[in-house]
N, C-alpha and C. Protein backbone atom coordinates (compact mmCIF):
# COMPACT_ATOMS: atom_id res chain seq x y z
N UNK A 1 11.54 -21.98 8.68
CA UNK A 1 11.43 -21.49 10.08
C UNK A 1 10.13 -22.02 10.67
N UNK A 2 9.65 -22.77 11.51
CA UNK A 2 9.06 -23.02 12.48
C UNK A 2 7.80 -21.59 12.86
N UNK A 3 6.95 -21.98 12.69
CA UNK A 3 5.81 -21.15 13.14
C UNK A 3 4.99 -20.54 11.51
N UNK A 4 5.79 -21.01 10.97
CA UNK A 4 5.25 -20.53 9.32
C UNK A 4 4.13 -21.17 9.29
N UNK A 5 3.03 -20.39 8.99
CA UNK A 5 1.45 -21.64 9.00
C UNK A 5 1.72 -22.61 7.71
N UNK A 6 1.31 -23.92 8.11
CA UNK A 6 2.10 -25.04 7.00
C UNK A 6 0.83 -24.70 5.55
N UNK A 7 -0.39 -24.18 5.78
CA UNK A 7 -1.81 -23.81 4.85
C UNK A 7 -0.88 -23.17 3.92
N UNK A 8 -0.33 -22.32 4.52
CA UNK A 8 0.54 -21.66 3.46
C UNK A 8 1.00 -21.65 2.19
N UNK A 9 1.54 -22.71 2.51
CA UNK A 9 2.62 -23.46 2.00
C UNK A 9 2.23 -24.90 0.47
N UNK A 10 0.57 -24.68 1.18
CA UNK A 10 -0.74 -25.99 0.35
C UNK A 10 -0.56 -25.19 -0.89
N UNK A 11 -0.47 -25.47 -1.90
CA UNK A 11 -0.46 -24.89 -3.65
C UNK A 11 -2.03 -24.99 -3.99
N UNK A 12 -2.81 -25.86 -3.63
CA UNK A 12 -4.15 -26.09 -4.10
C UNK A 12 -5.35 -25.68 -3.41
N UNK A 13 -4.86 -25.00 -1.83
CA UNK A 13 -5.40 -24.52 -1.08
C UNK A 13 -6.36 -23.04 -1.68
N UNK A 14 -7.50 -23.48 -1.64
CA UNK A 14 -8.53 -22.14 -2.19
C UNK A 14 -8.32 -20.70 -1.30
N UNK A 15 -8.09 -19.54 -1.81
CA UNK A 15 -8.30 -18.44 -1.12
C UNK A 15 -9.45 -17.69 -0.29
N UNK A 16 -10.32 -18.45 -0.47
CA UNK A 16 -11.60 -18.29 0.32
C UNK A 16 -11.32 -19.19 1.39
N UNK A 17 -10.60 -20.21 1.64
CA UNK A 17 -10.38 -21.09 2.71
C UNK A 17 -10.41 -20.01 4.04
N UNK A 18 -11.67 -19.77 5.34
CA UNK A 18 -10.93 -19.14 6.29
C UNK A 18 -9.66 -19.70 7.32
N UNK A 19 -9.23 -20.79 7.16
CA UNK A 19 -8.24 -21.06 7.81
C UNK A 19 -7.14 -20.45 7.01
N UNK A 20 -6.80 -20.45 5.88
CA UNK A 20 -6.07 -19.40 5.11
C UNK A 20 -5.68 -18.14 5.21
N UNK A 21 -7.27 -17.97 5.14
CA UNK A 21 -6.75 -16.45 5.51
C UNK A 21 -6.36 -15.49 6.75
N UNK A 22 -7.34 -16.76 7.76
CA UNK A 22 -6.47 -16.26 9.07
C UNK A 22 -5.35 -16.32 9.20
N UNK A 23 -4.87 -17.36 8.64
CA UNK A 23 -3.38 -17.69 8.66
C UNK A 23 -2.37 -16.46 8.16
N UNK A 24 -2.73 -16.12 7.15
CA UNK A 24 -1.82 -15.01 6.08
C UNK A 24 -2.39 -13.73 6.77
N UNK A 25 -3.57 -13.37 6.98
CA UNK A 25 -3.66 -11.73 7.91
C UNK A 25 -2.93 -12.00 9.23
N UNK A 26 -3.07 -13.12 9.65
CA UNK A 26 -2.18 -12.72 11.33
C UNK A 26 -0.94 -13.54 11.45
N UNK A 27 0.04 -13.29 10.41
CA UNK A 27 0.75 -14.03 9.81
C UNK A 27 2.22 -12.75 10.49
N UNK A 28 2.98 -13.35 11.32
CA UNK A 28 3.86 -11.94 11.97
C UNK A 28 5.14 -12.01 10.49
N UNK A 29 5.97 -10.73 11.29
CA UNK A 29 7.30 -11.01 9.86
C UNK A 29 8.10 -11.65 10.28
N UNK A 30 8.37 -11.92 11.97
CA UNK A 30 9.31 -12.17 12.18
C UNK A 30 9.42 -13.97 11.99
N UNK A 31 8.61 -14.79 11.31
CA UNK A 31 8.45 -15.85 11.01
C UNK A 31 8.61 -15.93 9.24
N UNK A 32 9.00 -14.98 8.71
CA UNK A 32 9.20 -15.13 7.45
C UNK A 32 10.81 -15.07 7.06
N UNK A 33 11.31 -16.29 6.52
CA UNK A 33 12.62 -16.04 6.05
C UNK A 33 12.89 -16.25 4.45
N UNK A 34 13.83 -16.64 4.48
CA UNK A 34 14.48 -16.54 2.84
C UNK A 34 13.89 -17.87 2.32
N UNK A 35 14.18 -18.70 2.99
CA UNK A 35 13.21 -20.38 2.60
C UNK A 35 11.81 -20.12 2.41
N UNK A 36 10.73 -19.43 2.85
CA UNK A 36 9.61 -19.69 2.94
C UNK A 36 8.85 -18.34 2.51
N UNK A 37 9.81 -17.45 2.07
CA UNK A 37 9.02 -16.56 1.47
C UNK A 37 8.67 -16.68 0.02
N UNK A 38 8.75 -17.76 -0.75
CA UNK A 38 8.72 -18.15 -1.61
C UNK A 38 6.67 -18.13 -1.91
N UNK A 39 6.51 -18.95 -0.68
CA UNK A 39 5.12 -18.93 -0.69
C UNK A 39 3.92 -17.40 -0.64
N UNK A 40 4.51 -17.01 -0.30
CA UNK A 40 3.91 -15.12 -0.39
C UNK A 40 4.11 -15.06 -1.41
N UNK A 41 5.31 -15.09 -2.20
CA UNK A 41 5.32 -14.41 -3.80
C UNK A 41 4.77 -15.14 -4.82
N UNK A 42 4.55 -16.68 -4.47
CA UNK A 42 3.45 -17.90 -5.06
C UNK A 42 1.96 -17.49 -5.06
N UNK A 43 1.62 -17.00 -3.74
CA UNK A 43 0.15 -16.92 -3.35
C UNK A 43 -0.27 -14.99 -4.13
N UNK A 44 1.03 -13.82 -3.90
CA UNK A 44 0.78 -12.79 -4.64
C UNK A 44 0.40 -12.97 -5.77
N UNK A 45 1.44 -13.89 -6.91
CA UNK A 45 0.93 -13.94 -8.26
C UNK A 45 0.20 -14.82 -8.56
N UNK A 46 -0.04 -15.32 -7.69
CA UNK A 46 -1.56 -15.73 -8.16
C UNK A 46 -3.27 -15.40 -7.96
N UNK A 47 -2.95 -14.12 -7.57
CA UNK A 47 -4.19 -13.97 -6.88
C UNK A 47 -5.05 -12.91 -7.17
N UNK A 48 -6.39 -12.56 -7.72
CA UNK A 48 -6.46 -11.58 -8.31
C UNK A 48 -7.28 -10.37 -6.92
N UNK A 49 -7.04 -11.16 -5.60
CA UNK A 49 -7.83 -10.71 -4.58
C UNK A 49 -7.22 -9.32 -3.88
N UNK A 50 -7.23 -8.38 -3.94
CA UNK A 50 -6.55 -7.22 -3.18
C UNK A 50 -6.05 -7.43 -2.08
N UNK A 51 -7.21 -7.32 -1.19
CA UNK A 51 -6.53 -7.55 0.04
C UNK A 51 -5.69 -8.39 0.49
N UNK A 52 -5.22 -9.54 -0.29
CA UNK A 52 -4.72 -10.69 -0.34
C UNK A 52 -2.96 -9.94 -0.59
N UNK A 53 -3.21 -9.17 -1.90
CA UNK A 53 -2.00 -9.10 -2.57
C UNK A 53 -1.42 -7.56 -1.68
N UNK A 54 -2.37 -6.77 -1.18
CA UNK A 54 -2.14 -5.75 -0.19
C UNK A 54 -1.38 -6.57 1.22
N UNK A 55 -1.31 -7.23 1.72
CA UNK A 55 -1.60 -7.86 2.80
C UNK A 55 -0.01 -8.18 2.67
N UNK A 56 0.29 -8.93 1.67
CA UNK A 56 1.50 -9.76 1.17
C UNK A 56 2.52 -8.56 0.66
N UNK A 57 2.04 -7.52 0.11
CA UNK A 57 3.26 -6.07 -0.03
C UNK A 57 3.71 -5.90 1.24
N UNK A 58 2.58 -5.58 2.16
CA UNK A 58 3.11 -5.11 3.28
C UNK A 58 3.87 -5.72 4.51
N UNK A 59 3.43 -7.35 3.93
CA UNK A 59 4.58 -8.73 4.76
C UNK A 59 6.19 -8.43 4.48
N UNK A 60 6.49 -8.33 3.20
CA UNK A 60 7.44 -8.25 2.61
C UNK A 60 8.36 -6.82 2.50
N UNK A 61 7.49 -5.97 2.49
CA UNK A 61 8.12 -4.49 2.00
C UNK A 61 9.65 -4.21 2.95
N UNK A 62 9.35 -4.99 3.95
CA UNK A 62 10.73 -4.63 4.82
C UNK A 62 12.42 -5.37 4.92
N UNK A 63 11.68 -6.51 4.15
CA UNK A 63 13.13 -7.64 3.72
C UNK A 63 14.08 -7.13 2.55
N UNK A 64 14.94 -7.82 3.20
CA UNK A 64 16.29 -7.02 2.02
C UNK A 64 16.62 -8.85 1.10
N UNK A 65 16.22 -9.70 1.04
CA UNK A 65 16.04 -10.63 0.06
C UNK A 65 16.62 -10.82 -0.85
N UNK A 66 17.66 -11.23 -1.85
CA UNK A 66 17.87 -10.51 -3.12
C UNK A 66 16.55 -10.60 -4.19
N UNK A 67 15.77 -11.90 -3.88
CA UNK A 67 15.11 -12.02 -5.23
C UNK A 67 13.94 -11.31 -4.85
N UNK A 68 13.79 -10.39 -3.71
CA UNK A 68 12.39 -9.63 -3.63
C UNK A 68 12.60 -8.70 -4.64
N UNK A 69 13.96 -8.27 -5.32
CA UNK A 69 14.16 -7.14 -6.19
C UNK A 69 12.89 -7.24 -7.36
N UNK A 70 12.90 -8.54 -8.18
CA UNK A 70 12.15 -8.81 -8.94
C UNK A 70 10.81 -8.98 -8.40
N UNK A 71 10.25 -9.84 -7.64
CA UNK A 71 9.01 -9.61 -7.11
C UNK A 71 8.47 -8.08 -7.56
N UNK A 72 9.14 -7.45 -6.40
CA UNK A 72 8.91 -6.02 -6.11
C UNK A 72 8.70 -4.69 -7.59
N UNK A 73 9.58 -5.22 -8.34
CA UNK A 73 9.19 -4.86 -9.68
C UNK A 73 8.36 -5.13 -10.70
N UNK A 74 8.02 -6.32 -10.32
CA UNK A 74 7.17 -6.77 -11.12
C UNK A 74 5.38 -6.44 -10.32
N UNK A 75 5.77 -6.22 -9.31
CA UNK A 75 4.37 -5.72 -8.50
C UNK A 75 3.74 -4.38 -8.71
N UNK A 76 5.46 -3.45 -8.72
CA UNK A 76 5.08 -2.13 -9.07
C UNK A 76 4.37 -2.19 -10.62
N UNK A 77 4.59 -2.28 -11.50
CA UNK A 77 4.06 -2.58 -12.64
C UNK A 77 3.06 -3.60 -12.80
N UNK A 78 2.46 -4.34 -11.73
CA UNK A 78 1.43 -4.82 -12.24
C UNK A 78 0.02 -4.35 -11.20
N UNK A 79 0.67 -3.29 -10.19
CA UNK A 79 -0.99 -2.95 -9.57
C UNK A 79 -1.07 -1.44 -10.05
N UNK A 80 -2.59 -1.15 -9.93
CA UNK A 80 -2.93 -0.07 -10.32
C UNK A 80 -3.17 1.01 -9.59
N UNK A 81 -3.90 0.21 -8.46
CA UNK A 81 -3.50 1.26 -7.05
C UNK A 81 -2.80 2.45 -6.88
N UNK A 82 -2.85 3.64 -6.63
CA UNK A 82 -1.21 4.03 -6.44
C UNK A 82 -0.59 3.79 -4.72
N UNK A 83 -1.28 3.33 -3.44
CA UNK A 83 -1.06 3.39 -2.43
C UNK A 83 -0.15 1.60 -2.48
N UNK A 84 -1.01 0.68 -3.54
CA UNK A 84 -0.16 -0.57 -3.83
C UNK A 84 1.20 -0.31 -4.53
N UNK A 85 0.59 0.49 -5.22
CA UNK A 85 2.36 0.86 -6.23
C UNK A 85 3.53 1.15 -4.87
N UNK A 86 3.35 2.34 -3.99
CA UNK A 86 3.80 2.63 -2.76
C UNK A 86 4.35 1.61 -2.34
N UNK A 87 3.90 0.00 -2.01
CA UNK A 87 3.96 -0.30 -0.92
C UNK A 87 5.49 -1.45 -1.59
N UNK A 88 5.05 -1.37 -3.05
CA UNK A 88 5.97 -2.15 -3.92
C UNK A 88 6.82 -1.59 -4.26
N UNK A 89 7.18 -0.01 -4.08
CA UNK A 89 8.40 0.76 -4.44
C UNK A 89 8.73 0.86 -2.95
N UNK A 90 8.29 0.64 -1.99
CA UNK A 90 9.02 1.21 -0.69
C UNK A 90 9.64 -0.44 -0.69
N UNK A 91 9.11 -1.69 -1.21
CA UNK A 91 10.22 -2.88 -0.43
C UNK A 91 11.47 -2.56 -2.16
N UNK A 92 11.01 -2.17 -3.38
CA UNK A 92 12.07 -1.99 -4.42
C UNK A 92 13.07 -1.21 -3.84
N UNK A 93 12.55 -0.23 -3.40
CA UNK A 93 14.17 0.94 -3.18
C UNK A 93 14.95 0.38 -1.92
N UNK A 94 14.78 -0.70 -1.54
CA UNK A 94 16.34 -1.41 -1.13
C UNK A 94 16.95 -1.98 -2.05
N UNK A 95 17.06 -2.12 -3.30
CA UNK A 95 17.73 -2.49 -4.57
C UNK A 95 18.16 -1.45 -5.39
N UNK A 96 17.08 -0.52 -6.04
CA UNK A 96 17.41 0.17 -6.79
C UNK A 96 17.60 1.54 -6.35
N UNK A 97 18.43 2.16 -7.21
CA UNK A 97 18.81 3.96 -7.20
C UNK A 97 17.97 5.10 -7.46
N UNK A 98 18.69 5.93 -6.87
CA UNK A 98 17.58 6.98 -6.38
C UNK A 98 16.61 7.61 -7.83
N UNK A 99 17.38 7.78 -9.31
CA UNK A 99 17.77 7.70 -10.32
C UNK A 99 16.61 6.84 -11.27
N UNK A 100 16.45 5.62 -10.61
CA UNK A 100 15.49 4.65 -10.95
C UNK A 100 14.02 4.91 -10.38
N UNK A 101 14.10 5.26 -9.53
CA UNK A 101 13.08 5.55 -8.54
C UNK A 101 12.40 6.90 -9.06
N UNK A 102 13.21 8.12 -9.06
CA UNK A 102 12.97 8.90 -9.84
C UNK A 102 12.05 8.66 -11.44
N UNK A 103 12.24 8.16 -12.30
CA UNK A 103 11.78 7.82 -13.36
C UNK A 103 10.29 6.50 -12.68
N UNK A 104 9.99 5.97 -12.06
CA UNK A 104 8.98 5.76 -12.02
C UNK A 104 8.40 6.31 -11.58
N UNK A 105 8.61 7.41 -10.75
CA UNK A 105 8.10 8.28 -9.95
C UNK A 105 7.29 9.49 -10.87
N UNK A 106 7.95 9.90 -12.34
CA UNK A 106 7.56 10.56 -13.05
C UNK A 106 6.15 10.36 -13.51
N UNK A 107 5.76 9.02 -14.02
CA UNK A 107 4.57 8.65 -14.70
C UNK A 107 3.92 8.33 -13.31
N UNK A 108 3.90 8.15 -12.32
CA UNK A 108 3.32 7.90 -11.01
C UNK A 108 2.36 8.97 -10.94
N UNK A 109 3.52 10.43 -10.89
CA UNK A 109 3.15 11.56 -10.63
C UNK A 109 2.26 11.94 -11.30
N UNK A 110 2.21 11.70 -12.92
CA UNK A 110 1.07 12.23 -13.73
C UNK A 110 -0.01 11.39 -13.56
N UNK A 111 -0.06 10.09 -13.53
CA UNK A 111 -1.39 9.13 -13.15
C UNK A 111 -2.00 10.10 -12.09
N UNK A 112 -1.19 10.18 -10.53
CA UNK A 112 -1.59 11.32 -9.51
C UNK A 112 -2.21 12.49 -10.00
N UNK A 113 -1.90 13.41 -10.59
CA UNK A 113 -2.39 14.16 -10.97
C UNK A 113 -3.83 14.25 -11.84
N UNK A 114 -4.23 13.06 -12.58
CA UNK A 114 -5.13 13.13 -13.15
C UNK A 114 -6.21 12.01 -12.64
N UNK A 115 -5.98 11.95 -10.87
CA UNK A 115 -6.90 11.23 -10.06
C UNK A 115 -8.04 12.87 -9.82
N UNK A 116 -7.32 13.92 -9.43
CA UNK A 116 -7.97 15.03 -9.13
C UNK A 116 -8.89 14.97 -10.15
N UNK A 117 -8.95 14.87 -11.41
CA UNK A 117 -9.75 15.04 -12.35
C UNK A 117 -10.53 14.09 -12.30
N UNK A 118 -10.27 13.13 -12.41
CA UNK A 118 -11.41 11.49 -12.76
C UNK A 118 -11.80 11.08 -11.34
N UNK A 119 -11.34 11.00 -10.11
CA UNK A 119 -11.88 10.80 -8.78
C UNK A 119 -11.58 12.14 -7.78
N UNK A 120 -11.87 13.61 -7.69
CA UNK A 120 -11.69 14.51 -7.08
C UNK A 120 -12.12 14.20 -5.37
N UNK A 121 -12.80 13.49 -5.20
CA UNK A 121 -12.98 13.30 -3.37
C UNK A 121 -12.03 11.58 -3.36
N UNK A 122 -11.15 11.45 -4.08
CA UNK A 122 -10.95 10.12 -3.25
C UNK A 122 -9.78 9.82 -2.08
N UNK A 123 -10.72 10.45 -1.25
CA UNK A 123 -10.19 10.26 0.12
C UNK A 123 -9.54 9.39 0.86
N UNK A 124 -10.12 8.21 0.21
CA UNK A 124 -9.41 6.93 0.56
C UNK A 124 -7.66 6.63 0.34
N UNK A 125 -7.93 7.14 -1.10
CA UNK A 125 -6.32 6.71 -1.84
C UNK A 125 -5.35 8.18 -1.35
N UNK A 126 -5.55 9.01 -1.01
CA UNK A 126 -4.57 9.95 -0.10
C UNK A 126 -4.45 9.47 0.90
N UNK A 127 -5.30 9.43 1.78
CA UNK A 127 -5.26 8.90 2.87
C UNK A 127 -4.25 7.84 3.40
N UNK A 128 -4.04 7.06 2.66
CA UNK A 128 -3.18 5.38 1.78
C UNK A 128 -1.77 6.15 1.90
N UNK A 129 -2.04 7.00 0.69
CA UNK A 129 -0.45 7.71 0.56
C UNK A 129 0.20 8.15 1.44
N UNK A 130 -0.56 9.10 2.57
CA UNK A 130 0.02 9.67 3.47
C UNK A 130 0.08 9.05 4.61
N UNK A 131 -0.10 7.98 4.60
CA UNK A 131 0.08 6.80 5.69
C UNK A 131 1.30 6.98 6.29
N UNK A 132 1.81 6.73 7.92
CA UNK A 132 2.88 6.60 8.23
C UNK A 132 3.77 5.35 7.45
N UNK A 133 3.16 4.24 7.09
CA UNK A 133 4.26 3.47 6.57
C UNK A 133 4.09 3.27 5.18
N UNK A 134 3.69 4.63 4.47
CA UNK A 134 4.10 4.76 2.61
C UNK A 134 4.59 6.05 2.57
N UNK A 135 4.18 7.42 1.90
CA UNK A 135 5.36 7.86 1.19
C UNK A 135 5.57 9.10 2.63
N UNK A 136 5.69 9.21 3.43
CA UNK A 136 6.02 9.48 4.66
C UNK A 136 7.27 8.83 5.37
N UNK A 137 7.14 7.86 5.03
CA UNK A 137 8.09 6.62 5.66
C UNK A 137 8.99 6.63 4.21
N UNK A 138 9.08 6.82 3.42
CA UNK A 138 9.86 6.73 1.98
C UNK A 138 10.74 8.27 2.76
N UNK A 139 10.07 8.92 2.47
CA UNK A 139 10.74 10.65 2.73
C UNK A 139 11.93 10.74 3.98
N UNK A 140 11.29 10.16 4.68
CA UNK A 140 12.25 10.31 6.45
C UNK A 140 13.30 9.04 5.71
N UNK A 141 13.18 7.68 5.59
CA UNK A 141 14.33 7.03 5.53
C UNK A 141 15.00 7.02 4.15
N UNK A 142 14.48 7.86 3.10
CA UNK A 142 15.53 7.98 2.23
C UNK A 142 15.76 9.34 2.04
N UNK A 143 15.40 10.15 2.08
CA UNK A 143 15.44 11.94 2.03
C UNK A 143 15.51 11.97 0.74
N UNK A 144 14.92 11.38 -0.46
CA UNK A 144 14.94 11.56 -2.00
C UNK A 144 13.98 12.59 -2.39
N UNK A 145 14.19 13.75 -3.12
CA UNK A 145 14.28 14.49 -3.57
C UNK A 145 12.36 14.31 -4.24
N UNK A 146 12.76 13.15 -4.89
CA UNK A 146 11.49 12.80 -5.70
C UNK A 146 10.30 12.32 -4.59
N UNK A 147 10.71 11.34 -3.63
CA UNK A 147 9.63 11.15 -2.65
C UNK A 147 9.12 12.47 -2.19
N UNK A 148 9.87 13.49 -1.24
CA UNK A 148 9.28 14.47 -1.10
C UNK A 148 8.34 15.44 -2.14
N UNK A 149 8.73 15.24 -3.24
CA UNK A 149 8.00 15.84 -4.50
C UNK A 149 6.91 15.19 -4.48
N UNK A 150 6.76 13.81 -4.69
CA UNK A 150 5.10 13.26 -4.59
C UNK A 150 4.61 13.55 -3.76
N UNK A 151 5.05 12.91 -2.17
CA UNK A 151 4.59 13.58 -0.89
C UNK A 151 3.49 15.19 -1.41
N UNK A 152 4.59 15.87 -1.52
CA UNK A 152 4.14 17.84 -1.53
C UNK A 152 2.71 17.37 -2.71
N UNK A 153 2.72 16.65 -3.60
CA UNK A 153 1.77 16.83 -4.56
C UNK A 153 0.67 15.88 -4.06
N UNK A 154 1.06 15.01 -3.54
CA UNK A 154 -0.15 14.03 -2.85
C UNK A 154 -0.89 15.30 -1.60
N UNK A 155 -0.55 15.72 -0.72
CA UNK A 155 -0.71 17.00 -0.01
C UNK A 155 -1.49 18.10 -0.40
N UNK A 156 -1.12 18.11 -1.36
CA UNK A 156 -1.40 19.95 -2.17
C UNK A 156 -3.18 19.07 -2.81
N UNK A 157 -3.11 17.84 -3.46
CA UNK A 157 -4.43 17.37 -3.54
C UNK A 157 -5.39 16.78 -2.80
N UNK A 158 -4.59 16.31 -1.14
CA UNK A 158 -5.99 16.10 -0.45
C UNK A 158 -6.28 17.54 -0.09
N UNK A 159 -5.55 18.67 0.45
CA UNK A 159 -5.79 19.81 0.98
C UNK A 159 -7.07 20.83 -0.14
N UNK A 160 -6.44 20.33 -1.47
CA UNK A 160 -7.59 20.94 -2.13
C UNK A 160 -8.97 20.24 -2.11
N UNK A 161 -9.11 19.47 -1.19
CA UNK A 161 -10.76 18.81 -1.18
C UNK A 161 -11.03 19.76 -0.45
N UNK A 162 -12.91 19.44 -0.62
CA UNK A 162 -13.67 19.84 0.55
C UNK A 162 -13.41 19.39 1.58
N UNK A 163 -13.34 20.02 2.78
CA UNK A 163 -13.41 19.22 4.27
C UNK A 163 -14.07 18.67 4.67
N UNK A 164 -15.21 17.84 3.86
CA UNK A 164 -15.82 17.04 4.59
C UNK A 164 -15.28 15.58 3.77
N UNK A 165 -14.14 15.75 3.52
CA UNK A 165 -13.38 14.71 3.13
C UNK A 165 -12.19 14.36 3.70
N UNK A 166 -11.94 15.18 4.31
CA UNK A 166 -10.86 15.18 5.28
C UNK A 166 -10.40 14.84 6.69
N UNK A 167 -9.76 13.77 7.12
CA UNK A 167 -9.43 13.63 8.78
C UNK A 167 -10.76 12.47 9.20
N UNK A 168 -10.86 11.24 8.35
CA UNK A 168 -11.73 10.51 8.60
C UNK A 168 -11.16 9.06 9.19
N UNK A 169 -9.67 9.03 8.66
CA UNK A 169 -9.43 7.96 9.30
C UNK A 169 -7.48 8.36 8.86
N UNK A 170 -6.13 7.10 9.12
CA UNK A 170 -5.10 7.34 8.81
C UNK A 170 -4.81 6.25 9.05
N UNK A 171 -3.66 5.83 8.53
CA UNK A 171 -2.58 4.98 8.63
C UNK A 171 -1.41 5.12 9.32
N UNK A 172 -1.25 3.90 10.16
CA UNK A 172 -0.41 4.13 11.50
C UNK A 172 1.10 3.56 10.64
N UNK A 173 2.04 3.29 11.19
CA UNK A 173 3.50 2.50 11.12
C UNK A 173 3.61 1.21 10.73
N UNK A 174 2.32 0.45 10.71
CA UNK A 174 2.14 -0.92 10.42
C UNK A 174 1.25 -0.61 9.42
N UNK A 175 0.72 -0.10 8.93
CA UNK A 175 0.16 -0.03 7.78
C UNK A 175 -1.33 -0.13 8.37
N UNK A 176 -1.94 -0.33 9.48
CA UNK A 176 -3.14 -0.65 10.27
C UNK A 176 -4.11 0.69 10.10
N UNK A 177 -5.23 0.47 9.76
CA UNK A 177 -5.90 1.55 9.71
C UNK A 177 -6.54 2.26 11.25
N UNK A 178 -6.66 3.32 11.13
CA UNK A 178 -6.92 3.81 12.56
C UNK A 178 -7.92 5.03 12.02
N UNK A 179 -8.90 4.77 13.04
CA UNK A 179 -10.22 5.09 12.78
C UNK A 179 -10.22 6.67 13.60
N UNK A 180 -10.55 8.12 12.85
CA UNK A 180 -10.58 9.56 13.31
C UNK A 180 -11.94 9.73 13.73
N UNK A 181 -12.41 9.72 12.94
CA UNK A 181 -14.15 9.59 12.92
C UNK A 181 -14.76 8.27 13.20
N UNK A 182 -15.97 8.43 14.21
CA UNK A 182 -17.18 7.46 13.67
C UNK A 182 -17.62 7.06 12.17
N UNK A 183 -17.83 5.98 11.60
CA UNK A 183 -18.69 6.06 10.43
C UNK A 183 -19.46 7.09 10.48
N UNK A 184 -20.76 6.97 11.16
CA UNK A 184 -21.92 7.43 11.51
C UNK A 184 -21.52 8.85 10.94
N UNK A 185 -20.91 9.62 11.43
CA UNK A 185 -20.44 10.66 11.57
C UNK A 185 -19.55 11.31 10.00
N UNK A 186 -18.52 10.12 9.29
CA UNK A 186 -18.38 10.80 8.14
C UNK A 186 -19.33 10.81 7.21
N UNK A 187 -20.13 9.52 6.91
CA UNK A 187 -20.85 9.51 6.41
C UNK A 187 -22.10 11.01 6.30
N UNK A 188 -22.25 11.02 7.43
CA UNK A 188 -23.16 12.27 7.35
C UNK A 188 -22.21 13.40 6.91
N UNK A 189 -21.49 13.46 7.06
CA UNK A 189 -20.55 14.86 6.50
C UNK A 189 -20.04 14.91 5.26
N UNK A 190 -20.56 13.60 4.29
CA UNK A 190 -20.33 13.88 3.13
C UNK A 190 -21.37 13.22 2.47
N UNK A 191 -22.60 13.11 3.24
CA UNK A 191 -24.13 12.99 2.62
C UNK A 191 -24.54 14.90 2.83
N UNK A 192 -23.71 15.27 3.22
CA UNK A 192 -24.41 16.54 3.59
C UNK A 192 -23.93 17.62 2.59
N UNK A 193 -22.21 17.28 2.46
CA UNK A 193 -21.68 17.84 1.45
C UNK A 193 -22.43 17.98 -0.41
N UNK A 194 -22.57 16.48 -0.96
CA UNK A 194 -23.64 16.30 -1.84
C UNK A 194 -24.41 16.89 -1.91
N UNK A 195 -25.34 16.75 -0.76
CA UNK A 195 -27.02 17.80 -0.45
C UNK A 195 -26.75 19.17 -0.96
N UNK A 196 -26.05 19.43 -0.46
CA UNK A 196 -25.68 21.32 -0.71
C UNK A 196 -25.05 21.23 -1.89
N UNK A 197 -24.48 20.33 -2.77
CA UNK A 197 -23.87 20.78 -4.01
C UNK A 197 -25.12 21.92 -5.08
């Protein structure tokens, strides 16, 4: 398809290149087809850069593809993230059953659970979760039983933070971050929180 940045498409092209990366962040979907998505799932596995491989879940998560099935599985199992895991089970469950989904969802859930313990303020990675386009967007377009179950438990653990962890920023429908607070402003509300511990 026509409008595909051709950088793309370069195999030897460095990831620090900024013509690259402008290319791939302002890179629309509606220029990605079945021919040329080849190069996203080239440039994903190869890359050990986050934002790179974040960037490229969320290009993809919406194509029905057949061979994104594998991609998509092989992504869920290879990031550690859980808001990346999200973004690689929301483009999987146009392939697989509710059934399947369920069972990764199990060990998901306990990793989740034992973030409260080893990172108790991480505000960031709820925040991620409860994004309009991760497990919010899972819940409304599939009504699975198990999404809503993580949902309620992702919930039940930002709500148990302190509030000065809370309502600092969110995730819109595009996955775009959208800013609640000033820096200036959280920052002090959880330099302040510390102080008083």
């Amino acid at each position: 398809m026509s409008n595909f940045p051709a950088i793309l498409t370069e195999e030897k092209i460095k990831e620090s290149n900024v013509n690259f990366r402008n290319a791939l962040f302002s890179l629309d979907k509606k220029f990605i087809d079945k021919d040329n998505l080849v190069h996203l799932t080239r440039i994903y596995s190869g890359t050990k850069q986050l934002d790179i491989r974040n960037k490229i879940l969320r290009l993809l998560y919406d194509f029905e593809f057949p061979e994104l099935e594998d991609f998509f599985n092989k992504a869920y199992r290879k990031e550690r993230y859980l808001d990346m895991k999200i973004y690689a089970l929301r483009g999987l469950s146009k392939f697989v059953s509710e059934k399947e989904i369920e069972k990764l969802l199990q060990k998901f859930d306990q990793t989740l659970s034992k973030r409260q313990e080893t990172t108790p303020y991480n505000y960031q990675e709820y925040e991620l979760l409860r994004g309009q386009n991760s497990l919010p967007y899972l819940v409304e377009k599939y009504n699975y039983n198990c999404f809503k179950e993580t949902l309620k438990q992702v919930n039940e653990q930002y709500n148990a933070m302190p509030e000065a962890f809370k309502g600092h920023f969110t995730i819109d429908e595009n996955g775009d971050f959208v800013s609640i607070r000033n820096p200036e402003e959280s920052s002090k509300m959880m330099k302040d929180f510390f102080n008083n511990q």
